[in-house]
Protein backbone atom coordinates (compact mmCIF):
# COMPACT_ATOMS: atom_id res chain seq x y z
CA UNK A 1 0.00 0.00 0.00
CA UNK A 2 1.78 2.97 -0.69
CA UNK A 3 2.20 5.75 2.19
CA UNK A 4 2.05 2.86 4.41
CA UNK A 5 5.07 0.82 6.05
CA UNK A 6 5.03 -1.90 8.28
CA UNK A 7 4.69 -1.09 12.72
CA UNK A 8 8.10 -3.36 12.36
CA UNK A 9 9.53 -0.05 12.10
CA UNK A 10 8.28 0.19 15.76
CA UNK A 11 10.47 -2.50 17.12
CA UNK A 12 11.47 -2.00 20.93
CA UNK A 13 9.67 1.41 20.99
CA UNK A 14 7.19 -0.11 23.64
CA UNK A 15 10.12 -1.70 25.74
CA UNK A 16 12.03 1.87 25.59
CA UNK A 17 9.13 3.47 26.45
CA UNK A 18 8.72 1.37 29.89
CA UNK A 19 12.05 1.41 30.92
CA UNK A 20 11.80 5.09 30.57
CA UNK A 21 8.59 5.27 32.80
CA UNK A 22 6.15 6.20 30.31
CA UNK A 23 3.03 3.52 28.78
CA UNK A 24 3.57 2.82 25.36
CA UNK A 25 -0.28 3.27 24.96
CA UNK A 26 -0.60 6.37 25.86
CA UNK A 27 2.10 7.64 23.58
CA UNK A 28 0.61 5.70 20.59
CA UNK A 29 -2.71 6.98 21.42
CA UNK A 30 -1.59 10.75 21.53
CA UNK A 31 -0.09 9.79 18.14
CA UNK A 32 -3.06 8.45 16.57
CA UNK A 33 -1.42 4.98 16.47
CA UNK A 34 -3.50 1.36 16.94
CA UNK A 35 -2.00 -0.56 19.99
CA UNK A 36 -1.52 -3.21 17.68
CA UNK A 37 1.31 -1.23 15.74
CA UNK A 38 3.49 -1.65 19.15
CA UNK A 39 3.04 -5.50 19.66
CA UNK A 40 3.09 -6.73 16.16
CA UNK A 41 5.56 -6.29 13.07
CA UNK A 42 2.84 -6.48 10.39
CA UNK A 43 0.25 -3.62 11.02
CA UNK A 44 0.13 -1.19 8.15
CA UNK A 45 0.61 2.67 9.49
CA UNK A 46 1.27 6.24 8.18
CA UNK A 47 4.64 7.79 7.93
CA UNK A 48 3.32 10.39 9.48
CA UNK A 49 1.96 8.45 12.43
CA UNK A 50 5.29 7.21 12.77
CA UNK A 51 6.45 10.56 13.43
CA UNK A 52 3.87 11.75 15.68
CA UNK A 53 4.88 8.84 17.93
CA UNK A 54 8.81 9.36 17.75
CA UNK A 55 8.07 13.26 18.37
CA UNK A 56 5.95 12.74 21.44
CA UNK A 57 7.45 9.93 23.00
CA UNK A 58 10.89 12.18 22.88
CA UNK A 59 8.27 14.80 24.43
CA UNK A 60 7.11 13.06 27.36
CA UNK A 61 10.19 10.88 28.05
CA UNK A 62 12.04 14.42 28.01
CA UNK A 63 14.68 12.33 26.14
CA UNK A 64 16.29 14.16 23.08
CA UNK A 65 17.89 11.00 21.83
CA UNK A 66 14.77 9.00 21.32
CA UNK A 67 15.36 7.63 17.96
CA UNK A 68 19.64 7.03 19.21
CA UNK A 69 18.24 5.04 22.12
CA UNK A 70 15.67 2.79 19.73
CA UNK A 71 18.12 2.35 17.55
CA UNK A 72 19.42 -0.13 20.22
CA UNK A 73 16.61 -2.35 20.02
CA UNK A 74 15.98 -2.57 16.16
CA UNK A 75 19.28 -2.95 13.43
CA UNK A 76 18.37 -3.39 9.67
CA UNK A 77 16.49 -6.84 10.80
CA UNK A 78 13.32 -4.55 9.99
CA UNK A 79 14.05 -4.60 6.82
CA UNK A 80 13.26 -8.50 6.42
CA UNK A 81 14.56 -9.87 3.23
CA UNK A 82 16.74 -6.91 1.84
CA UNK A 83 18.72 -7.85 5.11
CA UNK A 84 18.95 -11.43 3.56
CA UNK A 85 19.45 -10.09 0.17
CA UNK A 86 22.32 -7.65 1.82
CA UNK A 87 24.41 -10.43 3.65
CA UNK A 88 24.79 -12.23 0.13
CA UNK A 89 26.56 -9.39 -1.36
CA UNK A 90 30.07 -9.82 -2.17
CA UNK A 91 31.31 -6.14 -0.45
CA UNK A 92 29.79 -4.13 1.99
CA UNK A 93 29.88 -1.54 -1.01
CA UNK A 94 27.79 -3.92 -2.81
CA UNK A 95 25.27 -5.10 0.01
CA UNK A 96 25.11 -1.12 0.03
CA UNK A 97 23.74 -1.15 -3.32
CA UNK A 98 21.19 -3.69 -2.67
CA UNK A 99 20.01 -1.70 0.29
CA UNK A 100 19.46 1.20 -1.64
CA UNK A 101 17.67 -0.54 -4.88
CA UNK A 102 14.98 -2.55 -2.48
CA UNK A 103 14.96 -0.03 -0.20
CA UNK A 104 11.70 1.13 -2.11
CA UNK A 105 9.77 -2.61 -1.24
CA UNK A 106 10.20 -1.45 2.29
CA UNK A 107 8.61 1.54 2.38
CA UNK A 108 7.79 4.80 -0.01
CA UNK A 109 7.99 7.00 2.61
CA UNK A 110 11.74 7.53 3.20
CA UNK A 111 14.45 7.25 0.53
CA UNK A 112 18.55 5.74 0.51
CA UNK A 113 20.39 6.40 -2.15
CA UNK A 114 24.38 4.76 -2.26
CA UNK A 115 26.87 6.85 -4.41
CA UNK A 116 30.36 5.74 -5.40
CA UNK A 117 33.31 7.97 -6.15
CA UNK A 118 36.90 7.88 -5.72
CA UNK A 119 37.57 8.00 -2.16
CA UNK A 120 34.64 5.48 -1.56
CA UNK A 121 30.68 5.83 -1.22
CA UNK A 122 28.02 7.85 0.29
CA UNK A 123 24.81 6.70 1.78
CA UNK A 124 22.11 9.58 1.57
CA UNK A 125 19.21 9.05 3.84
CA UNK A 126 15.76 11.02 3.89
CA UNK A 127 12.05 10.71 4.39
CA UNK A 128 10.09 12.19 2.08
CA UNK A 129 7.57 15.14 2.35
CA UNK A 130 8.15 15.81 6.28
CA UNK A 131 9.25 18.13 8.49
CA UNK A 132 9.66 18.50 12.37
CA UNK A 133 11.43 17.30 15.52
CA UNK A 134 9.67 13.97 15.10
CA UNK A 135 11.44 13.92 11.24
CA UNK A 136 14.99 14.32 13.78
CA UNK A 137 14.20 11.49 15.62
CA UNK A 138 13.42 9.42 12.34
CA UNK A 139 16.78 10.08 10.84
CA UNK A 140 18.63 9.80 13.28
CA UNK A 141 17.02 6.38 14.14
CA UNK A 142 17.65 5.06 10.50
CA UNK A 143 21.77 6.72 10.41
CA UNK A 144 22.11 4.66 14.18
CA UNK A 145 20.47 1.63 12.55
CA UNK A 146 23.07 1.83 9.64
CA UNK A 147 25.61 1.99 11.95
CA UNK A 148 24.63 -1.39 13.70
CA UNK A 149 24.45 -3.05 10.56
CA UNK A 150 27.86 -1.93 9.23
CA UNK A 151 29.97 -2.42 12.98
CA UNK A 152 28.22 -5.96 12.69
CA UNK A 153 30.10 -6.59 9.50
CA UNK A 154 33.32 -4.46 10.26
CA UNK A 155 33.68 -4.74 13.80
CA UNK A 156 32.86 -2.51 16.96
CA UNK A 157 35.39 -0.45 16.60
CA UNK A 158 35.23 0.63 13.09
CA UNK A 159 34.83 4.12 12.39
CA UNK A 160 33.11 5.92 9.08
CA UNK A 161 34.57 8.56 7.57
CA UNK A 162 31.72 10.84 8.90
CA UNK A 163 28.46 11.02 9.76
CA UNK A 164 26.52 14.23 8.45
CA UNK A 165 23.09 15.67 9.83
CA UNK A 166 21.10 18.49 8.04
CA UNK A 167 19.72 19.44 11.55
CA UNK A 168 21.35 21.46 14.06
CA UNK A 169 23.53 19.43 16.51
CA UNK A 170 21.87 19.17 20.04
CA UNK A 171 23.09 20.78 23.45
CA UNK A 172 24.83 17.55 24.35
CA UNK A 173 26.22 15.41 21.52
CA UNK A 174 27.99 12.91 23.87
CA UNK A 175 25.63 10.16 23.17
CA UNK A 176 25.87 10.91 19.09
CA UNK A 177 29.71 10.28 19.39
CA UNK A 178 28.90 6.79 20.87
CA UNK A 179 26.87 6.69 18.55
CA UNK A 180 28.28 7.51 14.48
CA UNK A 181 31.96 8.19 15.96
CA UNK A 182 34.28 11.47 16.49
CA UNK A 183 33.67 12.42 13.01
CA UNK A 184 29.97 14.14 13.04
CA UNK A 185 28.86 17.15 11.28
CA UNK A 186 25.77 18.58 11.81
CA UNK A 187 23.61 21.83 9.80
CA UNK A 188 24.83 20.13 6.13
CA UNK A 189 22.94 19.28 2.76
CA UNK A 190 22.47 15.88 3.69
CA UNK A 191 21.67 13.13 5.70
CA UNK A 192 24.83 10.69 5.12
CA UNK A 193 26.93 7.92 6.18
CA UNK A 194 30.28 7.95 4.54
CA UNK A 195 32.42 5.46 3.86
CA UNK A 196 36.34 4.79 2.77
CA UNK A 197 36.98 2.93 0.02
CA UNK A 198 38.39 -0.22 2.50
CA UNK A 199 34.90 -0.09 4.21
CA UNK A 200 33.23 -0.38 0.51
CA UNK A 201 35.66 -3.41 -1.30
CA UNK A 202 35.77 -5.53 2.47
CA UNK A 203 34.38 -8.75 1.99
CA UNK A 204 30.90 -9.11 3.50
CA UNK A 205 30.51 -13.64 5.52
CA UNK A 206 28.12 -14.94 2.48
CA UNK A 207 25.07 -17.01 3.00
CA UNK A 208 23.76 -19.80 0.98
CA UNK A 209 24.29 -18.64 -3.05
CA UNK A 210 21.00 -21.09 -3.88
CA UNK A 211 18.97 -19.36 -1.02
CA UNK A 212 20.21 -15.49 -2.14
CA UNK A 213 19.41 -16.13 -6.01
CA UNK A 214 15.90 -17.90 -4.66
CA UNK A 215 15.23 -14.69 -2.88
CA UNK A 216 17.00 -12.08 -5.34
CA UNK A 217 14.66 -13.35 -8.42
CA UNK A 218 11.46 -12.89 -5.66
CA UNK A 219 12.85 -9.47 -4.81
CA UNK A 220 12.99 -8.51 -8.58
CA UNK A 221 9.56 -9.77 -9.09
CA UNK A 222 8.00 -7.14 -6.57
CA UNK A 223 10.21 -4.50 -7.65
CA UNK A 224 8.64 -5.18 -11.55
CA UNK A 225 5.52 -3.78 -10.16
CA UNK A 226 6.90 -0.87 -8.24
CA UNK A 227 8.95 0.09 -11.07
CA UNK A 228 5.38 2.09 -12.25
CA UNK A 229 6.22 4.74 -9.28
CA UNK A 230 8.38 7.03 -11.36
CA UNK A 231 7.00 10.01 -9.44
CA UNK A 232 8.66 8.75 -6.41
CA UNK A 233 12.08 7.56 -7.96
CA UNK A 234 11.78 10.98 -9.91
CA UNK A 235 11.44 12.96 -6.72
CA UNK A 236 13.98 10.82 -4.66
CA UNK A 237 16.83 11.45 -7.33
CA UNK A 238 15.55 15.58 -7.26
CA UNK A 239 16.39 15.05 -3.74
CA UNK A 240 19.62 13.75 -3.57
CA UNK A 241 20.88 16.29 -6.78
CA UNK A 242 19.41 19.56 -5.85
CA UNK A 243 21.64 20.54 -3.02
CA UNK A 244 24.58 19.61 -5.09
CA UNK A 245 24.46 20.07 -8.90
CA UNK A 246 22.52 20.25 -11.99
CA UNK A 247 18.88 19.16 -11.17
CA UNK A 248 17.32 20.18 -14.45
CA UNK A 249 15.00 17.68 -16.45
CA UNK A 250 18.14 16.99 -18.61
CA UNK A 251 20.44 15.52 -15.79
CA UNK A 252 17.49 13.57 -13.21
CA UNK A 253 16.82 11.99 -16.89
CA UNK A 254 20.55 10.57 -17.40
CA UNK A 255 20.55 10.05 -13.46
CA UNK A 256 17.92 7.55 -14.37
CA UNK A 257 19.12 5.98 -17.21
CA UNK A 258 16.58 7.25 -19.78
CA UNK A 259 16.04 10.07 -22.08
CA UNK A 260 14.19 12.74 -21.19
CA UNK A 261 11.10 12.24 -22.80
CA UNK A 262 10.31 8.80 -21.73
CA UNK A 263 10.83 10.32 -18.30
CA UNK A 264 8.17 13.27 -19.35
CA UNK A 265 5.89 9.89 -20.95
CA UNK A 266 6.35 7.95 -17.14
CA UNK A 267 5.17 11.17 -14.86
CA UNK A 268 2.13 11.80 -17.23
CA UNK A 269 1.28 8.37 -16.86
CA UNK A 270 1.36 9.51 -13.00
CA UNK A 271 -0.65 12.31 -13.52
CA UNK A 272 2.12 15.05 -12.77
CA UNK A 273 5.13 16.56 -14.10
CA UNK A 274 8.74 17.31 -13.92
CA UNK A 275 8.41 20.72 -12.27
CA UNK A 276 5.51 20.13 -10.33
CA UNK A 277 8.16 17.65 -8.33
CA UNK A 278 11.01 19.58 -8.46
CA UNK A 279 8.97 22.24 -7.10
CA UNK A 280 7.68 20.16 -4.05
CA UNK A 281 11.12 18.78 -3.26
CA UNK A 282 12.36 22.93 -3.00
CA UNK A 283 8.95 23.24 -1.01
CA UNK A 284 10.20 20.47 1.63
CA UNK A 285 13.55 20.86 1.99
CA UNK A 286 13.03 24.77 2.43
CA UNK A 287 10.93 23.94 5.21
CA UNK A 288 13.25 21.49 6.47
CA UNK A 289 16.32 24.50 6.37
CA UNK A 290 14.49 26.89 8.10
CA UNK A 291 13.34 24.88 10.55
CA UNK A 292 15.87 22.51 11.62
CA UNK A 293 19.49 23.84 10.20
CA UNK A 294 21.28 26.93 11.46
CA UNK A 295 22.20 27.61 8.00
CA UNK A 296 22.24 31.11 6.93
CA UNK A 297 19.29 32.02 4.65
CA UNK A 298 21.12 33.04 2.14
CA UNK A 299 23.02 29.53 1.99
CA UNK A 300 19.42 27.85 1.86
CA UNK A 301 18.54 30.30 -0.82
CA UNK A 302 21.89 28.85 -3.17
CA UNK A 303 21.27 25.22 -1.75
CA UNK A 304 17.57 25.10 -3.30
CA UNK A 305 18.82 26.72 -6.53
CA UNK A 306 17.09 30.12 -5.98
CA UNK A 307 18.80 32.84 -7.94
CA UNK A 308 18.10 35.64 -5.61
CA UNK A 309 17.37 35.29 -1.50
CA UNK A 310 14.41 37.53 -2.10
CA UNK A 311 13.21 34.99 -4.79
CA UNK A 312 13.69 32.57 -2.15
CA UNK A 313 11.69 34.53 0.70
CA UNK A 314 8.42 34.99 -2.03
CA UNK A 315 7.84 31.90 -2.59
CA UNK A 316 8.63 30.53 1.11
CA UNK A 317 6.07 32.98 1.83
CA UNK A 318 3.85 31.78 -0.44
CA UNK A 319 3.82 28.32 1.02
CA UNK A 320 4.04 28.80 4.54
CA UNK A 321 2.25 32.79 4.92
CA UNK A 322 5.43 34.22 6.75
CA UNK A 323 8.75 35.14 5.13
CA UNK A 324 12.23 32.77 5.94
CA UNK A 325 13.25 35.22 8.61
CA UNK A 326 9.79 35.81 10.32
CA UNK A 327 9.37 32.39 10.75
CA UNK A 328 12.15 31.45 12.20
CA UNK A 329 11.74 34.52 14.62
CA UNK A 330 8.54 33.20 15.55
CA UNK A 331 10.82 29.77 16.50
CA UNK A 332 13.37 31.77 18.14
CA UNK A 333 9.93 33.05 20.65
CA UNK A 334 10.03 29.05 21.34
CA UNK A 335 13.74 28.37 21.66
CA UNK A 336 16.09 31.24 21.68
CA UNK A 337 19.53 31.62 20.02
CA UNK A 338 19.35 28.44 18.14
CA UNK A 339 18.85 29.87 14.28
CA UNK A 340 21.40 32.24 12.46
CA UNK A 341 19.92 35.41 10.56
């Protein structure tokens, strides 16, 4: 069902929740949430319910590493068979790849894209369409569950090259150093694990080839009948471009392996268009600058592509009613001397 994703997602959130003094039904309750979601792995929920649990249960628990702390109950075994799929890779560069080509199956609502270059790889990670401190919790839940995965493989000690955040770094980042390591950077373009090139060519403990190619060709099958969801793999590649480069029709197109017309042909078939995307991808992440980063507006304004800052303030204003700077003067009311002018 797209929009949906499995309450697996959930895993451990009730058992945190207890240990912390707090009952798991009330928080799921105040979030709109069936009990269900928090005792089985199967229920079908919201992205955004997700959220308005991770955002309230860091609320009442007064704990502002939430999503680090769940993190320790869950690892990629949410992710079911893409786990399976990832432990028959060759690499950890290639189980990498897997994880970001099936990621998709899992759920539509957040996005991984892997990227190769010379000094290794990059693993992007983002939810789509969503903003707010339960969106903190979320990504910083996924990056920590990452980070499991790849110490299982490498070892406890292993280190990535760094760890980026688009949101601001919190008061006390002790816990975030356990965590991803020394090397963290917070208010960036991205939400990223990265990699040296020994991480991506070390030689991932294989499984059973006969079982992996079983469950490959049954991985392929489902992704055949996702493959119809070019708005989403359209948006998703806006995403991980715009802050970076060239994010016209011309490159997502080649970043996609077609020509742009098919790719014109695919999101009529959807019922939208190129710009209509690209324009809700500026439309999120602007809100997601503003609100979490303590980048400078003018760096937002460049980030997004925006030829002038002023351009940038009309048409924030446009979609939220108050310019850039009044709104996050109206956040600085609610926590003061966090955002730069």
């Amino acid at each position: 069902m797209q929009g949906y994703l499995p309450s697996v997602v959930l895993t451990g959130a009730a058992a945190l929740l207890e240990g912390l003094g707090v009952q798991p039904e009330l928080v799921a309750a105040g979030a709109d949430l069936p009990d269900l979601a928090l005792r089985s792995a199967d229920v079908p929920i919201r992205g955004a319910q997700v959220l308005r649990f991770l955002s309230l249960a860091a609320e009442v628990t007064q704990c502002r590493n939430f999503g680090l702390r769940l993190a320790e109950y869950q690892g990629l075994a949410v992710l079911g068979p893409i786990l399976v799929m990832m432990h028959g890779a060759r690499t950890i560069g290639e189980a990498m790849d897997t994880l970001a080509e099936f990621y998709v199956l899992h759920t539509s609502m957040s996005s991984i894209r892997a990227a190769r270059d010379d000094q290794g790889m990059v693993l992007t990670y983002d939810l789509e369409s969503a903003s707010g401190p339960g969106e903190v919790q979320a990504v910083e839940l996924g990056l920590a569950n990452g980070m499991q995965y790849l110490r299982t493989l490498c070892g406890t000690g292993w280190q990535p090259a760094v760890v980026q955040f688009r949101h601001s770094a919190p008061a006390d980042c002790a816990m975030h150093r356990r965590t991803f390591g020394p090397s963290l950077e917070f208010d960036q373009d991205r939400n990223a694990i990265v990699l040296d090139r020994g991480t991506v060519t070390r030689p991932v403990t294989q499984l059973r080839r006969n079982a992996h190619r079983v469950l490959e060709a049954h991985l392929r099958r489902e992704r055949a009948q996702v493959e119809a969801l070019w708005a989403v793999r359209t948006q998703t590649m806006i995403r991980a471009l715009l802050p970076f480069t060239d994010s016209s029709l011309n490159a997502i197109a080649r970043a996609l392996a077609m020509s742009p017309r098919s790719l014109q042909r695919r999101l009529s078939e959807a019922r939208t268009t190129f710009d209509e995307l690209r324009e809700q991808v500026r439309e999120d992440l602007a809100l997601k600058y503003v609100q979490q980063s303590n980048l400078r507006l003018a760096e937002i304004s460049e980030l997004l592509g925006y030829s002038q800052q002023s351009a940038f303030s009309r048409a924030f204003k446009r979609l939220r009613g108050v310019t850039p700077r009044q709104f996050r003067a109206m956040r600085h009311e609610a926590d003061p001397g966090r955002f730069a002018e």
